[in-house]
N, C-alpha and C. Protein backbone atom coordinates (compact mmCIF):
# COMPACT_ATOMS: atom_id res chain seq x y z
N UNK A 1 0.85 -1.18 0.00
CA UNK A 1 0.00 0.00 0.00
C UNK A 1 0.89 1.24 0.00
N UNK A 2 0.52 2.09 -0.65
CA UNK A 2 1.19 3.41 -0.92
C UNK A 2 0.89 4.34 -0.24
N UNK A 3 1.46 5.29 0.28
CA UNK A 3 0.83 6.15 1.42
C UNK A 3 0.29 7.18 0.44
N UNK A 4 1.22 7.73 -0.12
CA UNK A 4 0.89 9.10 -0.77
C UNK A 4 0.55 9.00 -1.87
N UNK A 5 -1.31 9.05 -1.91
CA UNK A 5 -1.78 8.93 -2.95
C UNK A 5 -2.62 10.18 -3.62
N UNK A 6 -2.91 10.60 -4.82
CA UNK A 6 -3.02 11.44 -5.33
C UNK A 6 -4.42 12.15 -5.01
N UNK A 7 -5.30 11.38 -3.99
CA UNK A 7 -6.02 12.17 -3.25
C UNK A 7 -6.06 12.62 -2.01
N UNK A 8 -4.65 12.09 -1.19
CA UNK A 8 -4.78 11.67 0.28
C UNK A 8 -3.51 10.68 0.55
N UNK A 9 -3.96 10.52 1.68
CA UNK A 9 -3.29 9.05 2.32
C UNK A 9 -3.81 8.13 2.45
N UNK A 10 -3.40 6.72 2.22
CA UNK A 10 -4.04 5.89 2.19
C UNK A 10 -4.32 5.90 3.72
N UNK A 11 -4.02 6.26 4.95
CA UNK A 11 -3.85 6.04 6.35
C UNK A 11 -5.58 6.53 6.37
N UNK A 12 -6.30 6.93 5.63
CA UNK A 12 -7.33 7.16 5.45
C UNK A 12 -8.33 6.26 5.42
N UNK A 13 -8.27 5.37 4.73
CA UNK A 13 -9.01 3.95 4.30
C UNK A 13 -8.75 3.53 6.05
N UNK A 14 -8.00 3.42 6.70
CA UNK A 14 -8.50 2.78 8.29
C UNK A 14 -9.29 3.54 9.10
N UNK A 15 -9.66 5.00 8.54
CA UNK A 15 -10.54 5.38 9.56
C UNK A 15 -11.90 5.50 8.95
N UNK A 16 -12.32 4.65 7.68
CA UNK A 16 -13.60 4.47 7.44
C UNK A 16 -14.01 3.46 7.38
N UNK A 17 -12.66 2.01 7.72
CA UNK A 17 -13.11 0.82 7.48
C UNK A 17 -12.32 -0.44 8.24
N UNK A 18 -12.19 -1.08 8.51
CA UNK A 18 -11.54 -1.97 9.34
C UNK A 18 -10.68 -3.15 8.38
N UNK A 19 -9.25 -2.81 8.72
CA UNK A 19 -8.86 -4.10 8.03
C UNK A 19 -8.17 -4.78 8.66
N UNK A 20 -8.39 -6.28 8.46
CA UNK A 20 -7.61 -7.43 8.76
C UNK A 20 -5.83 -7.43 8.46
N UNK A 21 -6.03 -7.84 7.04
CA UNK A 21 -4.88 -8.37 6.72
C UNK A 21 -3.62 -7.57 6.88
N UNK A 22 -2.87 -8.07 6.86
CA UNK A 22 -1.00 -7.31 7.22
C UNK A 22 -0.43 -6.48 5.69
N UNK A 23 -0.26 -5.08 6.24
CA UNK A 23 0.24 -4.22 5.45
C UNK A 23 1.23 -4.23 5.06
N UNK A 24 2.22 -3.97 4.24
CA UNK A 24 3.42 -3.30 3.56
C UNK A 24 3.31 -2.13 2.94
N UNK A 25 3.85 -1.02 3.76
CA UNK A 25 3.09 0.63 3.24
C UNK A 25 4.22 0.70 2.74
N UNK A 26 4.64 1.38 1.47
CA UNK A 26 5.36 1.72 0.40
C UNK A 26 5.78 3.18 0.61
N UNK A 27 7.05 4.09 0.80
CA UNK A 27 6.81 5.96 0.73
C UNK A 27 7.99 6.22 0.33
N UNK A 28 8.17 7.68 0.50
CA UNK A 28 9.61 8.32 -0.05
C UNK A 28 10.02 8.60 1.47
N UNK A 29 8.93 8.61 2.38
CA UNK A 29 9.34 9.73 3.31
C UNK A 29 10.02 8.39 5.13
N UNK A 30 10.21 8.82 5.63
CA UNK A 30 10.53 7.89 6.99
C UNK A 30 9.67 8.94 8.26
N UNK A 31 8.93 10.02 7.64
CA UNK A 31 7.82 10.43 8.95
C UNK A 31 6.86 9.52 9.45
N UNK A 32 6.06 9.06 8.22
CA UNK A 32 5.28 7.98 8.31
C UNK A 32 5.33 6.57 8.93
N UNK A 33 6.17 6.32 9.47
CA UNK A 33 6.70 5.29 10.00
C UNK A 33 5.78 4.73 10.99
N UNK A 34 6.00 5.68 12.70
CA UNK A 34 4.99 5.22 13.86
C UNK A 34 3.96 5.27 13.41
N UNK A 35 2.71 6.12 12.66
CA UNK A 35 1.72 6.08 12.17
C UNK A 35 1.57 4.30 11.57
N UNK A 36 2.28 3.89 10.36
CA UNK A 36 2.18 2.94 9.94
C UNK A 36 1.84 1.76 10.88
N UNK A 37 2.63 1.79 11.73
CA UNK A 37 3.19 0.63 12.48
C UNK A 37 2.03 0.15 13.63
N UNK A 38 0.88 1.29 13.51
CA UNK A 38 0.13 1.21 14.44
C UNK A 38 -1.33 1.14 13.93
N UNK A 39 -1.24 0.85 12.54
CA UNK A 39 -2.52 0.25 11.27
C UNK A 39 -2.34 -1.47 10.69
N UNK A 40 -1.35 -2.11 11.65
CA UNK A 40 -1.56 -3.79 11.04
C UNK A 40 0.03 -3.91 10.11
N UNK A 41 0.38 -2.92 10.20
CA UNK A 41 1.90 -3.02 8.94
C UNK A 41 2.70 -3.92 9.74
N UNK A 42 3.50 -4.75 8.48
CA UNK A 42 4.45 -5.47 9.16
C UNK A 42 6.02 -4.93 8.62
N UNK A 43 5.53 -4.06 7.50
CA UNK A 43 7.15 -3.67 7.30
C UNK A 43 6.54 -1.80 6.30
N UNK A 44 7.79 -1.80 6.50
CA UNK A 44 7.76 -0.05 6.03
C UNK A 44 8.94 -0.19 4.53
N UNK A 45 8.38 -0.33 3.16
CA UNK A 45 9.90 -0.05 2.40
C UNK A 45 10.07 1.61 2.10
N UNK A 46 10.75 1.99 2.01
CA UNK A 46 10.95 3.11 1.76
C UNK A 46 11.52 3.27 0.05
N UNK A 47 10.97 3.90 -0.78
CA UNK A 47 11.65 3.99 -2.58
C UNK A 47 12.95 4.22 -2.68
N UNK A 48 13.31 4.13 -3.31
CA UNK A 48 13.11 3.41 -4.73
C UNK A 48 13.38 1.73 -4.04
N UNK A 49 12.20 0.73 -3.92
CA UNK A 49 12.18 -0.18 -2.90
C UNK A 49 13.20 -0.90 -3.76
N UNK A 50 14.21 -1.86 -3.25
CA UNK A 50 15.31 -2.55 -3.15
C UNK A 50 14.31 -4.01 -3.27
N UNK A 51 14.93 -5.22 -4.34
CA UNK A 51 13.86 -5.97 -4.50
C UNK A 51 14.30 -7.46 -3.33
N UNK A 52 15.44 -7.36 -2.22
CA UNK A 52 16.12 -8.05 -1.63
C UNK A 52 15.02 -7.66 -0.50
N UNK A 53 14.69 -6.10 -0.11
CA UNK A 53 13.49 -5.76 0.83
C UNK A 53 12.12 -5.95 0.63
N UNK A 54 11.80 -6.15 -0.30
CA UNK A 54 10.43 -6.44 -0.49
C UNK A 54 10.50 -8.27 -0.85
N UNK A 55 11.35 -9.22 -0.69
CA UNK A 55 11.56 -10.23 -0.60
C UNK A 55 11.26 -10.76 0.60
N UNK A 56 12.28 -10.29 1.42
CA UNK A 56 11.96 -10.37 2.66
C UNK A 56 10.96 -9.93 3.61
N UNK A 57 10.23 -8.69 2.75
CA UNK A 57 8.92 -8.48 3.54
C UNK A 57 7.76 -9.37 3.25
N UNK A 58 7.73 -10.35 2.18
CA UNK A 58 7.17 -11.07 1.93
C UNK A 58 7.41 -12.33 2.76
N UNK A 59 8.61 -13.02 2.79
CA UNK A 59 8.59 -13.53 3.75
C UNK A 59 8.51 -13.45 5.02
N UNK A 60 8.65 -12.24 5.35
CA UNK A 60 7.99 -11.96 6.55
C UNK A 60 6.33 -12.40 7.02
N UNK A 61 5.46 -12.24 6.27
CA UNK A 61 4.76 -12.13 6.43
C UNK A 61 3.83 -13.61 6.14
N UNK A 62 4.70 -14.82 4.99
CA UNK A 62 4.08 -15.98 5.04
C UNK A 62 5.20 -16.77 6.36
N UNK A 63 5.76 -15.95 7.22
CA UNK A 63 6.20 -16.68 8.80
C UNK A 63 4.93 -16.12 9.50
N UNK A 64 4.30 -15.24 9.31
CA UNK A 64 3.35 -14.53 10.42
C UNK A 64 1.79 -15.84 9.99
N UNK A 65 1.88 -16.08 8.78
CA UNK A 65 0.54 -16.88 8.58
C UNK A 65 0.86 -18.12 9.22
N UNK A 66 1.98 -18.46 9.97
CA UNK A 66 2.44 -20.20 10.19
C UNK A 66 2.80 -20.20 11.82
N UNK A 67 3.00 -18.62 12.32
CA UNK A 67 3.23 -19.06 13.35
C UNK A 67 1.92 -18.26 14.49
N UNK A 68 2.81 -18.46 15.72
CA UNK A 68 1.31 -17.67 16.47
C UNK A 68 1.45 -15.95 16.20
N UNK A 69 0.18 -15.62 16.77
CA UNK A 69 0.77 -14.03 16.50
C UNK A 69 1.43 -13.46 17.74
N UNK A 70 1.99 -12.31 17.76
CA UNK A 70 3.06 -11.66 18.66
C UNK A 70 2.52 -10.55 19.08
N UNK A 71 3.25 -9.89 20.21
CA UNK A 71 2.15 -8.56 21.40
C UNK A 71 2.82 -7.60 20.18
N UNK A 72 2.13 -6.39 19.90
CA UNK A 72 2.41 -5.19 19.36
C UNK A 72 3.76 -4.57 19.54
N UNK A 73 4.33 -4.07 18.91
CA UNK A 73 5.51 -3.79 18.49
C UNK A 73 5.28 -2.07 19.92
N UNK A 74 6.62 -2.03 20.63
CA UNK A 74 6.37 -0.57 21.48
C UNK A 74 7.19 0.64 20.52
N UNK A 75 6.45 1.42 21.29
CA UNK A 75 6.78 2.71 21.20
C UNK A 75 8.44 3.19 20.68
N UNK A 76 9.05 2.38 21.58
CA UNK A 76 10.65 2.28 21.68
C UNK A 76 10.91 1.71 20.63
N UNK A 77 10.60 0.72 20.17
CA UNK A 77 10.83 -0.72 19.18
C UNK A 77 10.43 0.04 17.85
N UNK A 78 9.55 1.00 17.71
CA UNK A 78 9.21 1.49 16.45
C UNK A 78 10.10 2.53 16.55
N UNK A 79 10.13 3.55 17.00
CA UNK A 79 11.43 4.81 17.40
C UNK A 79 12.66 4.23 16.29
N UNK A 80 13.12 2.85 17.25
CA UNK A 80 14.67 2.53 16.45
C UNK A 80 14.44 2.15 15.44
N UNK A 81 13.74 1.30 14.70
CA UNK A 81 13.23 1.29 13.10
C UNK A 81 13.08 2.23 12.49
N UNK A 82 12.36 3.67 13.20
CA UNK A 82 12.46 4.65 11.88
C UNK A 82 13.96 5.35 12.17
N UNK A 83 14.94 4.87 12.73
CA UNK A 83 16.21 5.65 12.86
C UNK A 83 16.85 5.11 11.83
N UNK A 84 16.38 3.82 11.94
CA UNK A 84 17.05 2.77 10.62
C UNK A 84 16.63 3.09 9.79
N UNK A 85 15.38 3.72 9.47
CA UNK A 85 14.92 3.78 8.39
C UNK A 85 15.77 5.14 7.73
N UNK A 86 15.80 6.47 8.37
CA UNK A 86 16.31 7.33 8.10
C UNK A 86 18.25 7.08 7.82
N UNK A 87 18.82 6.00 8.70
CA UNK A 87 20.11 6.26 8.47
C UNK A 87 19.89 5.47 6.63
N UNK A 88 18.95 4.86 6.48
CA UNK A 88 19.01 4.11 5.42
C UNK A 88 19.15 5.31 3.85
N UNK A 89 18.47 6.09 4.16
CA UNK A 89 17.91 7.19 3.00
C UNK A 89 19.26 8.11 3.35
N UNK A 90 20.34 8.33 4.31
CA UNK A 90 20.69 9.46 4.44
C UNK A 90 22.11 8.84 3.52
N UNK A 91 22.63 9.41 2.98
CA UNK A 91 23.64 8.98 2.35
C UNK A 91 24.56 9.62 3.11
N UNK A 92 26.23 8.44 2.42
CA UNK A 92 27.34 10.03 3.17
C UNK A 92 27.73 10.58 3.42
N UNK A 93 27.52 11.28 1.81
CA UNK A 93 27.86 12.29 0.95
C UNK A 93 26.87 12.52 -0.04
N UNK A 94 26.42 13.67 0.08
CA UNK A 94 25.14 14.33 -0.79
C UNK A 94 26.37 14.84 -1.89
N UNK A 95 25.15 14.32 -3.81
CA UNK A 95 25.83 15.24 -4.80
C UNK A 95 26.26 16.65 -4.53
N UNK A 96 27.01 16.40 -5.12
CA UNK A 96 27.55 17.86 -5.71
C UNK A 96 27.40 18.32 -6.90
N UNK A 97 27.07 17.34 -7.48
CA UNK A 97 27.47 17.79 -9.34
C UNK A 97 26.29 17.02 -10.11
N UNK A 98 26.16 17.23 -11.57
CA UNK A 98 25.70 16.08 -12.44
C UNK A 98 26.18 16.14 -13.67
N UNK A 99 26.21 15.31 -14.15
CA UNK A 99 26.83 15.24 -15.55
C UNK A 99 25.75 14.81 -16.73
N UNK A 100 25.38 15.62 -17.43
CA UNK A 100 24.54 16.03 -18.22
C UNK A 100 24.52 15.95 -19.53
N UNK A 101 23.84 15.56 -20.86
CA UNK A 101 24.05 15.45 -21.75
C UNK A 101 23.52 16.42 -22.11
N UNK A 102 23.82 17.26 -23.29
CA UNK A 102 23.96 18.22 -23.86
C UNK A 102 24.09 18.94 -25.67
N UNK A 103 23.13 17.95 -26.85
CA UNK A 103 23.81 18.28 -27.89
C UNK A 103 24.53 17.02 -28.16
N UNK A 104 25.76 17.53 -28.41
CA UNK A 104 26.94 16.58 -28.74
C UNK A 104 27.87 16.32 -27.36
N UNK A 105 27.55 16.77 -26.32
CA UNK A 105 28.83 17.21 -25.37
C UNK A 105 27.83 16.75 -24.20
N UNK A 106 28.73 16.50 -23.10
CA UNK A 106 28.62 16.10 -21.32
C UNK A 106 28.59 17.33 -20.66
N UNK A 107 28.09 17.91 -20.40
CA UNK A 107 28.28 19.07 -19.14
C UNK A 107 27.99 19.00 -17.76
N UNK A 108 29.34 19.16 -16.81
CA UNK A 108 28.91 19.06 -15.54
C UNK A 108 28.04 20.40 -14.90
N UNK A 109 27.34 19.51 -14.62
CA UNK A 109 26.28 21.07 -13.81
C UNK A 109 26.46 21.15 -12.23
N UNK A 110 26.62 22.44 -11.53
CA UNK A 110 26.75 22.26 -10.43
C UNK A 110 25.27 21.93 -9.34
N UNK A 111 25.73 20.81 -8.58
CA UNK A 111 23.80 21.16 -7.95
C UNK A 111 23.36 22.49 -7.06
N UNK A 112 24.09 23.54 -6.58
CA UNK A 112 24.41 24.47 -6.26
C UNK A 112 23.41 25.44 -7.31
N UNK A 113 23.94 25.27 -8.56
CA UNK A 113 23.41 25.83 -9.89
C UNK A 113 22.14 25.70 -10.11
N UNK A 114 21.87 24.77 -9.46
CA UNK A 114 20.03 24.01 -10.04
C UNK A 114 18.99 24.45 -8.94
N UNK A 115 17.91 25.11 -9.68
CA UNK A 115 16.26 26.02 -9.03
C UNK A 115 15.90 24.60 -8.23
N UNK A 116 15.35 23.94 -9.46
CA UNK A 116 14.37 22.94 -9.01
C UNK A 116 14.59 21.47 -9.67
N UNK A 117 14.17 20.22 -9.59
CA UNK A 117 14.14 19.35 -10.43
C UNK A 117 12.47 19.27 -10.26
N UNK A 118 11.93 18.05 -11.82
CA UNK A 118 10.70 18.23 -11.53
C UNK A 118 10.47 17.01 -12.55
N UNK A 119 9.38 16.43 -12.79
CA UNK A 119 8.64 15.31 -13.64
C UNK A 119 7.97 15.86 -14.58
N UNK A 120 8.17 14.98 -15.66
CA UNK A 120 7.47 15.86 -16.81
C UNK A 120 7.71 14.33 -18.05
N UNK A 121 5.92 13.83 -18.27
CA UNK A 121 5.70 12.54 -19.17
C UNK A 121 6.94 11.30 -18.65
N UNK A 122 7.08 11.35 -17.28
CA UNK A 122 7.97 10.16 -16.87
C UNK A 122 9.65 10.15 -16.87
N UNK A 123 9.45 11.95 -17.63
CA UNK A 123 11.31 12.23 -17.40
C UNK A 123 11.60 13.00 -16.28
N UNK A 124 12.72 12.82 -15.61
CA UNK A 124 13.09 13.74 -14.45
C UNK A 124 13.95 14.71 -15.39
N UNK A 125 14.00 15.72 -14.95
CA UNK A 125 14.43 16.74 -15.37
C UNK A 125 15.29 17.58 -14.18
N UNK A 126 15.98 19.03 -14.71
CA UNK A 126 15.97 20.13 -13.86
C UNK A 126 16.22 21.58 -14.08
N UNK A 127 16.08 22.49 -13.99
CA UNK A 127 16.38 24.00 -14.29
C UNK A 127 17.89 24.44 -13.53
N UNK A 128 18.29 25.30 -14.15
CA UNK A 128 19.18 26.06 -13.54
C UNK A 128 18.62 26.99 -13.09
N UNK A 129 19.53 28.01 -12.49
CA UNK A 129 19.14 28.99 -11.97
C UNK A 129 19.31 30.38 -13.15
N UNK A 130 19.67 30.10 -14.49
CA UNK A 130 19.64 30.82 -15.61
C UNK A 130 18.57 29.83 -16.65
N UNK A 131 17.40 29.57 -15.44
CA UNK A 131 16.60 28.53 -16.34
C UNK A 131 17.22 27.61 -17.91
N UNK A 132 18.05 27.44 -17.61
CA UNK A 132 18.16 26.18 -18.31
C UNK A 132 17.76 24.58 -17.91
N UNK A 133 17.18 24.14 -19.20
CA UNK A 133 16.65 22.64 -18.62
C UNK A 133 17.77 21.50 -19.33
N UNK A 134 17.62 20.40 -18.16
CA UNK A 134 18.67 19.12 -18.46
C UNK A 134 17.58 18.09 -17.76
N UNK A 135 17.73 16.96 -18.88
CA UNK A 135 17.27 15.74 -18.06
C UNK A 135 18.74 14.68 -17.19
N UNK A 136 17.99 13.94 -16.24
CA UNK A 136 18.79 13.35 -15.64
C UNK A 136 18.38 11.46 -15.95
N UNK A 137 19.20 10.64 -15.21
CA UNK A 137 18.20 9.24 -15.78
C UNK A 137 18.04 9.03 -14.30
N UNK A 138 17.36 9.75 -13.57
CA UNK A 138 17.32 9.27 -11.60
C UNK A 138 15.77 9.72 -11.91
N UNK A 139 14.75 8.86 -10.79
CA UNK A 139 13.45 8.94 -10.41
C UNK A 139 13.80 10.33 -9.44
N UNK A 140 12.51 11.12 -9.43
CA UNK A 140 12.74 12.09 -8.14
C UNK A 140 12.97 11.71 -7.09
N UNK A 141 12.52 10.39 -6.75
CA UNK A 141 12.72 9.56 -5.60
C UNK A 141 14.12 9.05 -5.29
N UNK A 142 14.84 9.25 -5.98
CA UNK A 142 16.17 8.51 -6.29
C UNK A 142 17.16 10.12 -5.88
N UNK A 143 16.32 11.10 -6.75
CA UNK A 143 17.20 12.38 -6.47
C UNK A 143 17.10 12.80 -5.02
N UNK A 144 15.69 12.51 -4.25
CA UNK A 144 15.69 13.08 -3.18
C UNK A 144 16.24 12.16 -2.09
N UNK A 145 17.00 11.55 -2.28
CA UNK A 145 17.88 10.74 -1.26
C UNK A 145 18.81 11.28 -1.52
N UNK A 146 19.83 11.36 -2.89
CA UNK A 146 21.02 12.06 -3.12
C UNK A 146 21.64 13.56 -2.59
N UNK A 147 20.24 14.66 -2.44
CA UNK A 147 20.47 15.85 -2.48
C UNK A 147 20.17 15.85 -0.41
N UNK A 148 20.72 17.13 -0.44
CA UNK A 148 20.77 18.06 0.80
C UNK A 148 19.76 18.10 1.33
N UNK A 149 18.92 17.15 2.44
CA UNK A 149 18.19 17.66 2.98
C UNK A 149 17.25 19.21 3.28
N UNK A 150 18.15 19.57 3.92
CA UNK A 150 18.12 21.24 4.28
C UNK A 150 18.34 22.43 3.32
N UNK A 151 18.77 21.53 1.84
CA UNK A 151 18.68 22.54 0.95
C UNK A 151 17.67 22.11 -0.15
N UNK A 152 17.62 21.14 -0.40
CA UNK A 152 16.09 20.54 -1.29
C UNK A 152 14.86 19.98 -0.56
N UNK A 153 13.49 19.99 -0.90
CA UNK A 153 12.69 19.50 -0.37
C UNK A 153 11.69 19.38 -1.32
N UNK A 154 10.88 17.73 -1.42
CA UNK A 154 9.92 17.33 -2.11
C UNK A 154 8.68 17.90 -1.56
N UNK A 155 8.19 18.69 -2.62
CA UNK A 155 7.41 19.36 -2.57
C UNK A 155 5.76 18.55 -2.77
N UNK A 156 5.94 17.83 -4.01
CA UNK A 156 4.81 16.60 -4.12
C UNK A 156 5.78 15.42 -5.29
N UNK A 157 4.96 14.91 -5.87
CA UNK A 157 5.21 14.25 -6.59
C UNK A 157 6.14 14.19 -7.75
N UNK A 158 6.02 15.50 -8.19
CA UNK A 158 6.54 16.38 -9.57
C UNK A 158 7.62 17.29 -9.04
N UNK A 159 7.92 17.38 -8.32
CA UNK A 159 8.95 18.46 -7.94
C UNK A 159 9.98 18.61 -6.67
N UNK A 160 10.95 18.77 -6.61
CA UNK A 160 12.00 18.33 -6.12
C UNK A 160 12.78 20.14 -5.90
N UNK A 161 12.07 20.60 -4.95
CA UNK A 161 12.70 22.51 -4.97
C UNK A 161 14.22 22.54 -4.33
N UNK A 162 14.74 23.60 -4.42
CA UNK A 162 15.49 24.20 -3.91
C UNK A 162 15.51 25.41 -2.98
N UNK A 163 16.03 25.49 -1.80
CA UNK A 163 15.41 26.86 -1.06
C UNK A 163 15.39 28.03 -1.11
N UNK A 164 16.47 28.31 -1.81
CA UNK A 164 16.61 29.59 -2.33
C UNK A 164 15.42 30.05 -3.53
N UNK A 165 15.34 29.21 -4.35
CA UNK A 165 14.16 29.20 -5.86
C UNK A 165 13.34 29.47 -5.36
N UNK A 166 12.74 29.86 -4.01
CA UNK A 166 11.04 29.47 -3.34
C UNK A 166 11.34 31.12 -3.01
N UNK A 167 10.28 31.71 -3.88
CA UNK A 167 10.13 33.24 -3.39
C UNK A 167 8.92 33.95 -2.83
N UNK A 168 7.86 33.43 -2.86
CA UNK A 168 6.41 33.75 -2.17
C UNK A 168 5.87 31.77 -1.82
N UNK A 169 5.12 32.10 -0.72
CA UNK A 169 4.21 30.79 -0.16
C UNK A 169 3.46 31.93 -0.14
N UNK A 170 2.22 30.54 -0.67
CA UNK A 170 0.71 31.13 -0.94
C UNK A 170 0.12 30.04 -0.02
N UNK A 171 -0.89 30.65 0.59
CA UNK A 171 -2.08 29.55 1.17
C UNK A 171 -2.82 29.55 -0.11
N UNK A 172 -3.18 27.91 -0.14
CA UNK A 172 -3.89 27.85 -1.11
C UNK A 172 -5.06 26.57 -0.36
N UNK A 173 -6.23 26.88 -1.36
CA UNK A 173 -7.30 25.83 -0.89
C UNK A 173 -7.02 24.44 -0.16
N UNK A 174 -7.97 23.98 0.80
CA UNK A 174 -7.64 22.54 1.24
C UNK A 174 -6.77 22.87 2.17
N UNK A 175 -6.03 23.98 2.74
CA UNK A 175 -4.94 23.79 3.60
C UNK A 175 -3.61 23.39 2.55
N UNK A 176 -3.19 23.60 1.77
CA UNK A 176 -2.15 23.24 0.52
C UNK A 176 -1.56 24.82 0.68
N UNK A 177 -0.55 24.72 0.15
CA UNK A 177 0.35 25.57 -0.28
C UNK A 177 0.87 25.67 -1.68
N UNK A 178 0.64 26.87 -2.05
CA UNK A 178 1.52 27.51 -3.40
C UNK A 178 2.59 28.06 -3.64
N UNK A 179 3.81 27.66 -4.09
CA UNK A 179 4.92 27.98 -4.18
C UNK A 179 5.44 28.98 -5.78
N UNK A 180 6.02 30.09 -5.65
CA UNK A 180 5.99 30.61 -6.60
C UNK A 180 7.51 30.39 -6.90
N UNK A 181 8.22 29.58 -7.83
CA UNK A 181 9.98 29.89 -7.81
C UNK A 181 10.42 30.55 -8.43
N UNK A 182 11.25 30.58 -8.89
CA UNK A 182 12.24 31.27 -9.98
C UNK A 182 13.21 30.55 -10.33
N UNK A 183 13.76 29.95 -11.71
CA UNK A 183 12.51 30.80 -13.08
C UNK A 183 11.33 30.12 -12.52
N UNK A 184 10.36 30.33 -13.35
CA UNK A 184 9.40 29.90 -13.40
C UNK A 184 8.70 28.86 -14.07
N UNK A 185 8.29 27.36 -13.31
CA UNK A 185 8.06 26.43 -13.96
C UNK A 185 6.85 26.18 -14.73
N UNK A 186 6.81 25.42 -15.97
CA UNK A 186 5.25 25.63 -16.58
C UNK A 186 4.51 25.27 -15.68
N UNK A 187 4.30 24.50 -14.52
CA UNK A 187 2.92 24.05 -14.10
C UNK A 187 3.21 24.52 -12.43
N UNK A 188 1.90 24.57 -12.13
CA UNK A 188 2.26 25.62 -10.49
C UNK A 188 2.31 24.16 -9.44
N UNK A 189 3.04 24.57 -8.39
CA UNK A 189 3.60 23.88 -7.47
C UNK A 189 2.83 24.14 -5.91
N UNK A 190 2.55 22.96 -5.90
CA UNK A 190 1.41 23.09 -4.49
C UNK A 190 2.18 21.85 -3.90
N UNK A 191 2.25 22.16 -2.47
CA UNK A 191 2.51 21.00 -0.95
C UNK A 191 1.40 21.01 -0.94
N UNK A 192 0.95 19.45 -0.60
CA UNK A 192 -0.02 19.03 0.03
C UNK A 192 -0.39 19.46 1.64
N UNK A 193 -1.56 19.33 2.06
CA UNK A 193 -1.78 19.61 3.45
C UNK A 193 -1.34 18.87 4.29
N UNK A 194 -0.74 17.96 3.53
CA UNK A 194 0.13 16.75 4.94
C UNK A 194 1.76 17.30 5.01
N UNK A 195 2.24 17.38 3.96
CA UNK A 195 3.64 17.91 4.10
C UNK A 195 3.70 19.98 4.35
N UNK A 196 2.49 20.47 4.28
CA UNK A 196 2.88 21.77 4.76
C UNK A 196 3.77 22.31 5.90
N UNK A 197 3.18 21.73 7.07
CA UNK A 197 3.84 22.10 8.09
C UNK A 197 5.14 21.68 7.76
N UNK A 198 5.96 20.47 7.52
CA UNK A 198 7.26 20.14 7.34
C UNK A 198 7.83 21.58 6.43
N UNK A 199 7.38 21.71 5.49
CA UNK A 199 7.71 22.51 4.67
C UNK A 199 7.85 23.72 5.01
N UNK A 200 6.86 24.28 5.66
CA UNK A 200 7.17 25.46 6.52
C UNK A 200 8.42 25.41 7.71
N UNK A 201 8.66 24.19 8.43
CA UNK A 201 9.72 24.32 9.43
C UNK A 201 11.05 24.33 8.47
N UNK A 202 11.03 23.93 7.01
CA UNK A 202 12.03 23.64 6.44
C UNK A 202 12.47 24.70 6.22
N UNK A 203 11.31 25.60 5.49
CA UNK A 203 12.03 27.28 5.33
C UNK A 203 12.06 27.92 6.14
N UNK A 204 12.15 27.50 7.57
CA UNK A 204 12.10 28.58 8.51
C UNK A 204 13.41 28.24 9.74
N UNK A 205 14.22 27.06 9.06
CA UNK A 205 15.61 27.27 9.16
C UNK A 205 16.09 28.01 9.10
């Protein structure tokens, strides 16, 4: 199950309906974690999922149909899993650079240099900060493990900002946010009402 789905969260579906069976919630993010852990989940993968982890979460889970079941996982016991989960995503050394095709030629771009990255018909892409565009061959999901925490932040699905590029927040409907950058990307950029607040503590570093 996927958390972040294009209307919501799936964490939604348990508060209108009751389910049995044992979860595997799917995300980019490691916030979601204690939440998960306390809806029937037996494992958390985090993207771009590794197919050695979702192996094993499978077997995890035909040991849970064979043996007895076990007392709820504590408070503590979930804590150190999402630490794991986070040392997992944190790399240990964030890019610096990318190397870019160009024409006939490679150009290294600095990531320093780059507004935003963003999705566009299944290509990742990114702008400079003299709006120039380059594609990359990384999922956004893939970029947002690579890059700076504290200097990039996934905004939704499509977009991958930079903090400096972010020049007005708009409240926008639903509790969402509107981000205006620079340059300016063809399609407008809204946080969802679940990642706002993050987003706000992010720029207020």
């Amino acid at each position: 199950m996927d958390i972040e789905l294009a209307d919501g969260q799936s964490f939604e579906i348990f508060e209108q309906t009751s389910v049995e069976s044992p979860i595997i919630f799917t995300t980019s993010y490691d916030e979601y974690a204690l939440k998960a852990f306390k809806v029937n989940s037996i494992d958390y993968l985090l993207k771009p999922i590794k197919r050695q982890e979702l192996e094993a979460s499978l077997a995890k889970q035909k040991r849970m149909l064979t043996q007895p079941a076990v007392e709820p996982m504590g408070t503590a016991t979930i804590n150190a899993l999402v630490q794991q989960l986070r040392q997992q995503i944190q790399p240990t050394e964030y890019r610096k650079r990318f190397l870019v095709k160009h024409l006939s030629q490679w150009l290294p771009i600095d990531v320093a240099d780059i507004a935003y990255f963003y999705s566009e018909d299944g290509v990742s892409l990114f702008r400079t900060r003299t709006n120039q565009k380059f594609s990359v061959d990384y999922t956004l999901d893939e970029l947002e493990a690579m890059l700076e925490p504290s200097q990039f932040f996934r905004a939704n699905r499509q977009f991958v900002v930079e903090i400096t590029s972010v020049q007005q927040v708009h409240s926008y409907f639903n509790n969402k946010l509107k981000l205006t950058l620079r340059p300016t990307p063809d399609d407008e950029v809204l946080v969802s009402r679940e990642r706002a607040m993050e987003f706000k503590k992010w720029m207020g570093k």
